[in-house]
N, C-alpha and C. Protein backbone atom coordinates (compact mmCIF):
# COMPACT_ATOMS: atom_id res chain seq x y z
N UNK A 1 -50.49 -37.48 0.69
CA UNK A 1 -51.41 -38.60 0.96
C UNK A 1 -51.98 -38.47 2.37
N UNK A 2 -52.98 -39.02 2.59
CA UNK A 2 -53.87 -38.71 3.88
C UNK A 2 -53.29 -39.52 4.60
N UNK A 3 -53.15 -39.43 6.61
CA UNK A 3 -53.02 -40.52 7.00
C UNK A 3 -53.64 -41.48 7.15
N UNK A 4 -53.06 -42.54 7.58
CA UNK A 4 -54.40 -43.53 8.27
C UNK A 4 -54.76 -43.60 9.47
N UNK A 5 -55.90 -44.25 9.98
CA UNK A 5 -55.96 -44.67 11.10
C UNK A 5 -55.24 -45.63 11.13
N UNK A 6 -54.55 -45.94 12.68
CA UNK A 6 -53.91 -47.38 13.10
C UNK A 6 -55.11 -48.31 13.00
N UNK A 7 -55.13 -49.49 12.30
CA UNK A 7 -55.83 -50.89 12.29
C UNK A 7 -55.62 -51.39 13.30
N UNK A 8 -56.69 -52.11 13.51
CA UNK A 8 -56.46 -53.41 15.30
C UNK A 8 -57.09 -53.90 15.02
N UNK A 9 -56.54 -55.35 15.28
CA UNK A 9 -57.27 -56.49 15.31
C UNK A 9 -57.40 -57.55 16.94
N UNK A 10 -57.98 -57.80 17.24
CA UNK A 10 -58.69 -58.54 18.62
C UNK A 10 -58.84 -59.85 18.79
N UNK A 11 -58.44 -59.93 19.97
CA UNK A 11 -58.72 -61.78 20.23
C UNK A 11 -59.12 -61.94 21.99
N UNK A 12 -59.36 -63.26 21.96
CA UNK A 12 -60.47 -63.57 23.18
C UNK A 12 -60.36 -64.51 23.49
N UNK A 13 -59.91 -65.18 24.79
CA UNK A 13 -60.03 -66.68 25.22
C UNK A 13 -61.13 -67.12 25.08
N UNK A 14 -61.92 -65.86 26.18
CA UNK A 14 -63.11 -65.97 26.68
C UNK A 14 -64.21 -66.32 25.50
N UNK A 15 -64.15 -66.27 24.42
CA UNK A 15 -65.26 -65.95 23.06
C UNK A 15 -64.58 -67.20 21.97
N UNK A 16 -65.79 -67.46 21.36
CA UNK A 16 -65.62 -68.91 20.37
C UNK A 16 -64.47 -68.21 19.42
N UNK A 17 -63.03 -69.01 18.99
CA UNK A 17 -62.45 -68.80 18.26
C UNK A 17 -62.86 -68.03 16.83
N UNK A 18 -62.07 -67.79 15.96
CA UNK A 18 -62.07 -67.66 14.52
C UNK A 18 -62.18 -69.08 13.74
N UNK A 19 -63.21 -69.06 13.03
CA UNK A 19 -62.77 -70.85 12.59
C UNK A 19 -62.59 -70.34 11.31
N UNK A 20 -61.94 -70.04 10.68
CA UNK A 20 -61.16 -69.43 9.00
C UNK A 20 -59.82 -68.12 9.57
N UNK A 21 -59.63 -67.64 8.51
CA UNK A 21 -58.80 -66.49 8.18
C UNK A 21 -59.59 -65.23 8.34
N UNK A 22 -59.81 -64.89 10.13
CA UNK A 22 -60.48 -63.41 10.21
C UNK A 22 -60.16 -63.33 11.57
N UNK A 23 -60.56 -62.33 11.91
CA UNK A 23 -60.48 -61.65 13.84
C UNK A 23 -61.72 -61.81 13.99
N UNK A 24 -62.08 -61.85 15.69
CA UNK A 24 -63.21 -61.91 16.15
C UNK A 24 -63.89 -60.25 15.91
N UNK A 25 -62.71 -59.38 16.01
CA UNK A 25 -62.89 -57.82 15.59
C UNK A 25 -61.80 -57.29 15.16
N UNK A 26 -62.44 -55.96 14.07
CA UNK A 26 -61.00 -55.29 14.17
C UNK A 26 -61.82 -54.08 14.17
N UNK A 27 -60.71 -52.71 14.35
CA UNK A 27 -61.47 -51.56 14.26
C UNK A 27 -60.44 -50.46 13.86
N UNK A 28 -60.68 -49.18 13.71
CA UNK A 28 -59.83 -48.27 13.19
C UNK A 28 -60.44 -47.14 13.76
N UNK A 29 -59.89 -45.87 13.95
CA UNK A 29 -60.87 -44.86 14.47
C UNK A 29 -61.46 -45.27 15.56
N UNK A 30 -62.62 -44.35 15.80
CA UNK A 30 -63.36 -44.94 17.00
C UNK A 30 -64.27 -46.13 17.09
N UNK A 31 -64.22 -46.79 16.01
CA UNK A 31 -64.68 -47.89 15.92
C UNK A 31 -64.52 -49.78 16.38
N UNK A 32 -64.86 -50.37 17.08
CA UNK A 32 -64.51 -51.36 16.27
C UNK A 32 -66.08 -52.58 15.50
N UNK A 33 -65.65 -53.12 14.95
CA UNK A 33 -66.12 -53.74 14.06
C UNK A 33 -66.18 -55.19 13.90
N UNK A 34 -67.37 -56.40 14.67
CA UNK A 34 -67.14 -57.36 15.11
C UNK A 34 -67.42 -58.20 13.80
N UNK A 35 -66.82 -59.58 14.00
CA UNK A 35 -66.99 -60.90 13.04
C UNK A 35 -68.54 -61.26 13.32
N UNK A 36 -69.45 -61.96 12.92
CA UNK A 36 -70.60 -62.39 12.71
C UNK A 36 -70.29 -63.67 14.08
N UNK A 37 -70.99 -63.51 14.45
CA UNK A 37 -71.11 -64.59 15.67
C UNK A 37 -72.11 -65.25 15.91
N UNK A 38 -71.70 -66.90 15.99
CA UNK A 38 -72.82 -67.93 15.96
C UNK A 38 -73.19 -68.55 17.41
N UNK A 39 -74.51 -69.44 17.32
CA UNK A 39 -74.34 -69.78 18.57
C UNK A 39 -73.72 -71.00 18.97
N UNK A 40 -72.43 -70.98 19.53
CA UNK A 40 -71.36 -71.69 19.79
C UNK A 40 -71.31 -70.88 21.20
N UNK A 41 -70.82 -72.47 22.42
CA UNK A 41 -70.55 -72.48 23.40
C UNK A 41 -69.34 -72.52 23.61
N UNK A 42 -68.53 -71.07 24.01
CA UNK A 42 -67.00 -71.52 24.02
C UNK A 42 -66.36 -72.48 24.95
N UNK A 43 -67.33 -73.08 26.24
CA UNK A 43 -66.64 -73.72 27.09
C UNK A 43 -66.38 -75.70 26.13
N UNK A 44 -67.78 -75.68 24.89
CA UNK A 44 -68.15 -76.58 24.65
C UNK A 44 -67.43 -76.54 23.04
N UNK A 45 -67.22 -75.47 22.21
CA UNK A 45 -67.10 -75.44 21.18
C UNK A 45 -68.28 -75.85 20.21
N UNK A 46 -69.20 -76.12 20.61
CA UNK A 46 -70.83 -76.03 19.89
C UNK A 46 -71.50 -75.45 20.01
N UNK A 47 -72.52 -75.77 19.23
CA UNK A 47 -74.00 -75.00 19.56
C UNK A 47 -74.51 -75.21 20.69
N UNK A 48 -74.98 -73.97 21.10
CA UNK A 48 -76.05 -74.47 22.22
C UNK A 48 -77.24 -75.53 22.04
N UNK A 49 -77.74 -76.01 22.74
CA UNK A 49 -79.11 -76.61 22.70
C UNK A 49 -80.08 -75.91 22.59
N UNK A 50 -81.04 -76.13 21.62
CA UNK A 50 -82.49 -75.86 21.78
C UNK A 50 -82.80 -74.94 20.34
N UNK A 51 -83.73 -73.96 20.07
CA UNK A 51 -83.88 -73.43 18.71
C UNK A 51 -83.40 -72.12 19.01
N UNK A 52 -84.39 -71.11 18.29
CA UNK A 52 -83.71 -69.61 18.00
C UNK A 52 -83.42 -68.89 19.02
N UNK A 53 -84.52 -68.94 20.65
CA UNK A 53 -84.29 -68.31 21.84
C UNK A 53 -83.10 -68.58 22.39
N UNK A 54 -82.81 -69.66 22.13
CA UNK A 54 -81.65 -70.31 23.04
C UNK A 54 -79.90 -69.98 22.29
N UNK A 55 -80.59 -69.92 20.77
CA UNK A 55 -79.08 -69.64 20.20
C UNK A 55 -78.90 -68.13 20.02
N UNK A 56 -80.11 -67.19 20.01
CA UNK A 56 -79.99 -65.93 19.99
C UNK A 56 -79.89 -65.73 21.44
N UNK A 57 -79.67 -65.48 22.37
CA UNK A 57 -79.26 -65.57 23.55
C UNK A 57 -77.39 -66.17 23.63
N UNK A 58 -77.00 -67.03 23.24
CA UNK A 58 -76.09 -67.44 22.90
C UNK A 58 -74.59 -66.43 22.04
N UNK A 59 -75.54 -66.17 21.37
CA UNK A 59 -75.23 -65.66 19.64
C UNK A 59 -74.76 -63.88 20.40
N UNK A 60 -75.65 -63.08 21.23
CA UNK A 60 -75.29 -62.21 21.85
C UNK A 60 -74.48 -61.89 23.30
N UNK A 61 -74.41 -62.92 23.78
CA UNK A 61 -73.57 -63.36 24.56
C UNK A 61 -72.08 -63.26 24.32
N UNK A 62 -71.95 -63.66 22.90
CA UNK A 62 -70.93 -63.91 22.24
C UNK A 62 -70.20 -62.81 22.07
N UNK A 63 -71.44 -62.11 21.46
CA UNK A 63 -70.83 -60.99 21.13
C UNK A 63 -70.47 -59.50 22.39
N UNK A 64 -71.22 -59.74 23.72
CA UNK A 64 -70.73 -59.08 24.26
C UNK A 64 -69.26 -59.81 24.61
N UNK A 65 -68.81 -60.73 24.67
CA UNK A 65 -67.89 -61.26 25.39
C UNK A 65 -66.67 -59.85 24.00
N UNK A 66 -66.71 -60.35 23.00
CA UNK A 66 -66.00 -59.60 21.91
C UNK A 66 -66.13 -58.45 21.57
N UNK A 67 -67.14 -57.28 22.16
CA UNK A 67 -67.15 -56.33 22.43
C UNK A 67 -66.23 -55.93 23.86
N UNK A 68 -66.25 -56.55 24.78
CA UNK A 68 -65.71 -56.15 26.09
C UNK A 68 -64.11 -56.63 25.98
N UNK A 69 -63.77 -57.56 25.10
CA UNK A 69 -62.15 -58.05 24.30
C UNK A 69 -61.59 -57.17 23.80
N UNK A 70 -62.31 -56.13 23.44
CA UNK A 70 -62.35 -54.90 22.24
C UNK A 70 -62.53 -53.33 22.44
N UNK A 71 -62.35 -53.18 23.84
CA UNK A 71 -62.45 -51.77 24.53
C UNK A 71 -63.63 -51.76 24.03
N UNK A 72 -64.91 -51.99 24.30
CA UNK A 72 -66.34 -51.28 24.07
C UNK A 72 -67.41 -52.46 24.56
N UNK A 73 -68.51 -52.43 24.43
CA UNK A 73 -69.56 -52.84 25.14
C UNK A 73 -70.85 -52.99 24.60
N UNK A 74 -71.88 -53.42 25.03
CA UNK A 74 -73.22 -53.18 23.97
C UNK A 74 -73.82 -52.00 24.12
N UNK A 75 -73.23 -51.26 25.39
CA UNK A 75 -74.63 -49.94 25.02
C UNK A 75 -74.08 -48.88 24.30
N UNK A 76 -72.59 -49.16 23.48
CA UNK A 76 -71.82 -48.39 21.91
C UNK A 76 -71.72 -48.94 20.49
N UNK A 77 -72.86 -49.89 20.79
CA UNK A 77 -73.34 -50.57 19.71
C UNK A 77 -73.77 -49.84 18.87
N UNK A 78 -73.64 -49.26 17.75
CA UNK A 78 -74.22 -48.26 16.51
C UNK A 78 -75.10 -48.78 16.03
N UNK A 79 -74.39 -50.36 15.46
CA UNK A 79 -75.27 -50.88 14.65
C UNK A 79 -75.65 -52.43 14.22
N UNK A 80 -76.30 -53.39 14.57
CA UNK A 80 -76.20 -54.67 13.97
C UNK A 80 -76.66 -55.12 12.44
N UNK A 81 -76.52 -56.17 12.36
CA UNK A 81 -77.01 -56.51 11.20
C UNK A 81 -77.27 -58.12 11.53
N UNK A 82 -78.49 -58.25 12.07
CA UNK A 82 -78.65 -60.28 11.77
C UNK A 82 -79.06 -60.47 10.61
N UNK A 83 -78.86 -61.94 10.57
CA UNK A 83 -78.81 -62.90 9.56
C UNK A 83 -79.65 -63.97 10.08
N UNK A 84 -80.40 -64.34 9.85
CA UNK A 84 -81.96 -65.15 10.04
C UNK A 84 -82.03 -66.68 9.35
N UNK A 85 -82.01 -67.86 9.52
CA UNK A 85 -82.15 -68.30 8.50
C UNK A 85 -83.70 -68.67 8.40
N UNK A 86 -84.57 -68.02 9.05
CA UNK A 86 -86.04 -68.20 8.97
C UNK A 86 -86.67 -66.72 9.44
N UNK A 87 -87.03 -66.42 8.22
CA UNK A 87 -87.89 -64.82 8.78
C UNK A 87 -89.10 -65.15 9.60
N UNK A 88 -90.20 -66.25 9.70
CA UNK A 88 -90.42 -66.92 10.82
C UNK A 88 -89.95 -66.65 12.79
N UNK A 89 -88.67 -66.90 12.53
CA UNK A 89 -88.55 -66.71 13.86
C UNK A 89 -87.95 -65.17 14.39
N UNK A 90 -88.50 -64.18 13.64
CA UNK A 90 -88.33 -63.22 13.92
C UNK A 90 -88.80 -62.34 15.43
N UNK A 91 -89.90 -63.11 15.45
CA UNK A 91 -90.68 -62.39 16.85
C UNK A 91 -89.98 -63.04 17.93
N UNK A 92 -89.71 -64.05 17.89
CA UNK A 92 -88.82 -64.91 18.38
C UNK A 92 -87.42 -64.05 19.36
N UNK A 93 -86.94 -64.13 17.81
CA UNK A 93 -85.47 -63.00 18.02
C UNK A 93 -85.57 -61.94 18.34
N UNK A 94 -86.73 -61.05 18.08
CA UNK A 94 -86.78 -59.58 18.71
C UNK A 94 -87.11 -59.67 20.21
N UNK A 95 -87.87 -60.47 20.85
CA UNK A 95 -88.06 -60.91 22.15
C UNK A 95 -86.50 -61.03 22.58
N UNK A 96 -85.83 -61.59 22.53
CA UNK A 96 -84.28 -62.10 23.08
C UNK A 96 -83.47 -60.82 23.02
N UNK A 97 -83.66 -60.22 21.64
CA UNK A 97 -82.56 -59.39 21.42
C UNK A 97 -82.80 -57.95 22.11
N UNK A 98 -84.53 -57.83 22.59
CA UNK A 98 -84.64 -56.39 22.98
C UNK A 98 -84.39 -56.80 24.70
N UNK A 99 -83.61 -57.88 25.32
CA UNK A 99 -83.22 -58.34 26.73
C UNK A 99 -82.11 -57.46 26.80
N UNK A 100 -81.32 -57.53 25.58
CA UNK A 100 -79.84 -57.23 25.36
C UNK A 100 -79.82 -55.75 24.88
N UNK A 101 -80.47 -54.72 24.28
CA UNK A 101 -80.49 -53.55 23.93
C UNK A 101 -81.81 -53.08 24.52
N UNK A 102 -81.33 -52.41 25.59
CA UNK A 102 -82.94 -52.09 26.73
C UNK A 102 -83.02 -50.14 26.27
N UNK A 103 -81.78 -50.00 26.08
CA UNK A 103 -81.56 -48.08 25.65
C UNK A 103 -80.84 -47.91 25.02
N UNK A 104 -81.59 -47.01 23.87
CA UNK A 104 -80.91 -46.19 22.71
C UNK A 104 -80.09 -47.38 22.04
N UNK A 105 -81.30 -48.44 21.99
CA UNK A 105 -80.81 -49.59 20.73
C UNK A 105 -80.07 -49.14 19.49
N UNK A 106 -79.04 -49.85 19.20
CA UNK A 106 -78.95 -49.50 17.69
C UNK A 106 -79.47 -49.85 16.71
N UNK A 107 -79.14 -49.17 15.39
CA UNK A 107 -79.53 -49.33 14.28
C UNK A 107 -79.93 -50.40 14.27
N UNK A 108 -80.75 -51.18 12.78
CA UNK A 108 -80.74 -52.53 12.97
C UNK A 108 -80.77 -52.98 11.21
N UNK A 109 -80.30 -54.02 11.00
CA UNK A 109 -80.98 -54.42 9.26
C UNK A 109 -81.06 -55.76 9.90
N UNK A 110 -82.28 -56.36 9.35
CA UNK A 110 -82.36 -57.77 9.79
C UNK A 110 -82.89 -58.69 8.14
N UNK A 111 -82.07 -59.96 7.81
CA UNK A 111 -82.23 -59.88 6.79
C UNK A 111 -82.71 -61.80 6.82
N UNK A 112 -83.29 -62.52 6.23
CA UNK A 112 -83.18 -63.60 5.74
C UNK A 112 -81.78 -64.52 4.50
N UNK A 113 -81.58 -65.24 5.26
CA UNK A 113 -80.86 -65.70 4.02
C UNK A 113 -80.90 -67.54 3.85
N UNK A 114 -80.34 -67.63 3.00
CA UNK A 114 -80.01 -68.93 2.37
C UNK A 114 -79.52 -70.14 3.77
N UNK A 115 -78.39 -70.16 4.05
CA UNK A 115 -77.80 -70.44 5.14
C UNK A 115 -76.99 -70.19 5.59
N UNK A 116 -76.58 -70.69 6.90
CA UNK A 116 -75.36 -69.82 7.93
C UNK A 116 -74.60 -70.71 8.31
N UNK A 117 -73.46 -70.78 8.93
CA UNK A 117 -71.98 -71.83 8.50
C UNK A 117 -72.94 -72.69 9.91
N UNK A 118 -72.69 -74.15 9.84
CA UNK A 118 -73.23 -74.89 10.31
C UNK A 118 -74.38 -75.06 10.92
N UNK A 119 -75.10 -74.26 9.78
CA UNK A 119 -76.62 -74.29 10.04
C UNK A 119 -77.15 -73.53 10.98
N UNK A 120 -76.62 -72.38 11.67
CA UNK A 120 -77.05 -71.73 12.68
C UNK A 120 -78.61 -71.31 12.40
N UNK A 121 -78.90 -70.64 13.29
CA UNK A 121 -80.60 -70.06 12.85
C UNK A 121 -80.09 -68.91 12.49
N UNK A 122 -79.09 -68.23 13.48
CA UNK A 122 -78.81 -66.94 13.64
C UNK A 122 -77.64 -66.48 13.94
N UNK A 123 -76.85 -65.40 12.99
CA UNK A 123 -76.06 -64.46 13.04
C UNK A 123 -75.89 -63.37 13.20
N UNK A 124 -75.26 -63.08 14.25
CA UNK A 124 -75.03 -61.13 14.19
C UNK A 124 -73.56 -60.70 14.61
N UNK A 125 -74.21 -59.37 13.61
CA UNK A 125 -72.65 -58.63 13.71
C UNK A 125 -72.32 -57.32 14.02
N UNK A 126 -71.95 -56.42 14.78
CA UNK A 126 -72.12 -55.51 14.99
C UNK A 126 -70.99 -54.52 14.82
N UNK A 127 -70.92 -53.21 15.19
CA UNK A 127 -70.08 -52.28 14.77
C UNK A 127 -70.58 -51.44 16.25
N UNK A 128 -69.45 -51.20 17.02
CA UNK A 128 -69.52 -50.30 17.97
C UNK A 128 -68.53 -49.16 18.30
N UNK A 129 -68.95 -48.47 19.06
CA UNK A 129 -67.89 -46.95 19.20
C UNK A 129 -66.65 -47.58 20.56
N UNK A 130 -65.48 -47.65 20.42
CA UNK A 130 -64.66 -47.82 21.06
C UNK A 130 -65.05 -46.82 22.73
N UNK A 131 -65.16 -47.27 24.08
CA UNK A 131 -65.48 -46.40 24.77
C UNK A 131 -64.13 -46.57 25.72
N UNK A 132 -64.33 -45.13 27.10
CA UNK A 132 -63.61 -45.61 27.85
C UNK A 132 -65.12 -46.43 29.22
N UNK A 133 -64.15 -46.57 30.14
CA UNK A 133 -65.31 -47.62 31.27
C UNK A 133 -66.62 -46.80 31.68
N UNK A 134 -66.78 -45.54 31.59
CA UNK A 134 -67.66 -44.76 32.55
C UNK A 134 -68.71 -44.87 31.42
N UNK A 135 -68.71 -45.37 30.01
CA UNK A 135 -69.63 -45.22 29.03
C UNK A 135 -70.34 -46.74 29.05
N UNK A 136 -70.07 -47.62 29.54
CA UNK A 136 -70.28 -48.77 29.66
C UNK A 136 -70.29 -49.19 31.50
């Protein structure tokens, strides 16, 4: 039988809890592999104020905090995937999000959907390469 990679799973003062049965990340290999992150203020436990600029700003924030929890960073970001709940505010979100990926952005799928756990506008989730400090 093949081996495995060792599994890890991650946690964060600094970053909005788990609100169900999941990690903020886990990863295996050189990977790790973040939870979908909303815009929630961890000092506040809510949403931020205001619409999509303000929670996508938020929303990546988040997620660097849980990338840097997680041995890695945004510029080993492979790949995201948002979750929109208005394809509308797309120009919106690409404005905010290209603040946060200035080089050798990653991948991207950006998708519309139905809705997002307490109504967020916006979710993302990413998958990055585990680094050491000089890569970040």
């Amino acid at each position: 039988s093949m081996a495995c990679h060792d599994k890890k799973t991650y946690k964060s003062e600094k970053a909005p809890a788990a609100i169900g049965p999941y990690s903020i990340a886990a990863g295996g290999g050189p990977f790790v592999f973040t939870a979908g992150q909303l815009p929630v203020d961890p000092a506040t436990g809510e949403f931020v104020p205001g619409g999509i600029e303000e929670q996508t700003h938020q929303v990546l924030i988040n997620l660097r905090t849980v990338l840097e929890a997680s041995s890695s960073c945004m510029n080993q970001v492979v790949k995201t995937t948002v979750f929109l709940r208005d394809m509308n505010d797309f120009p919106a979100l690409n404005k905010v999000y290209g603040e946060y990926f200035t080089e050798q952005p990653p991948a991207r799928t950006t998708v519309a959907v139905a809705g997002l756990p307490k109504n967020a506008l916006v979710e993302i989730e990413a998958i990055a390469l585990l680094c050491k400090d000089a890569n970040c």
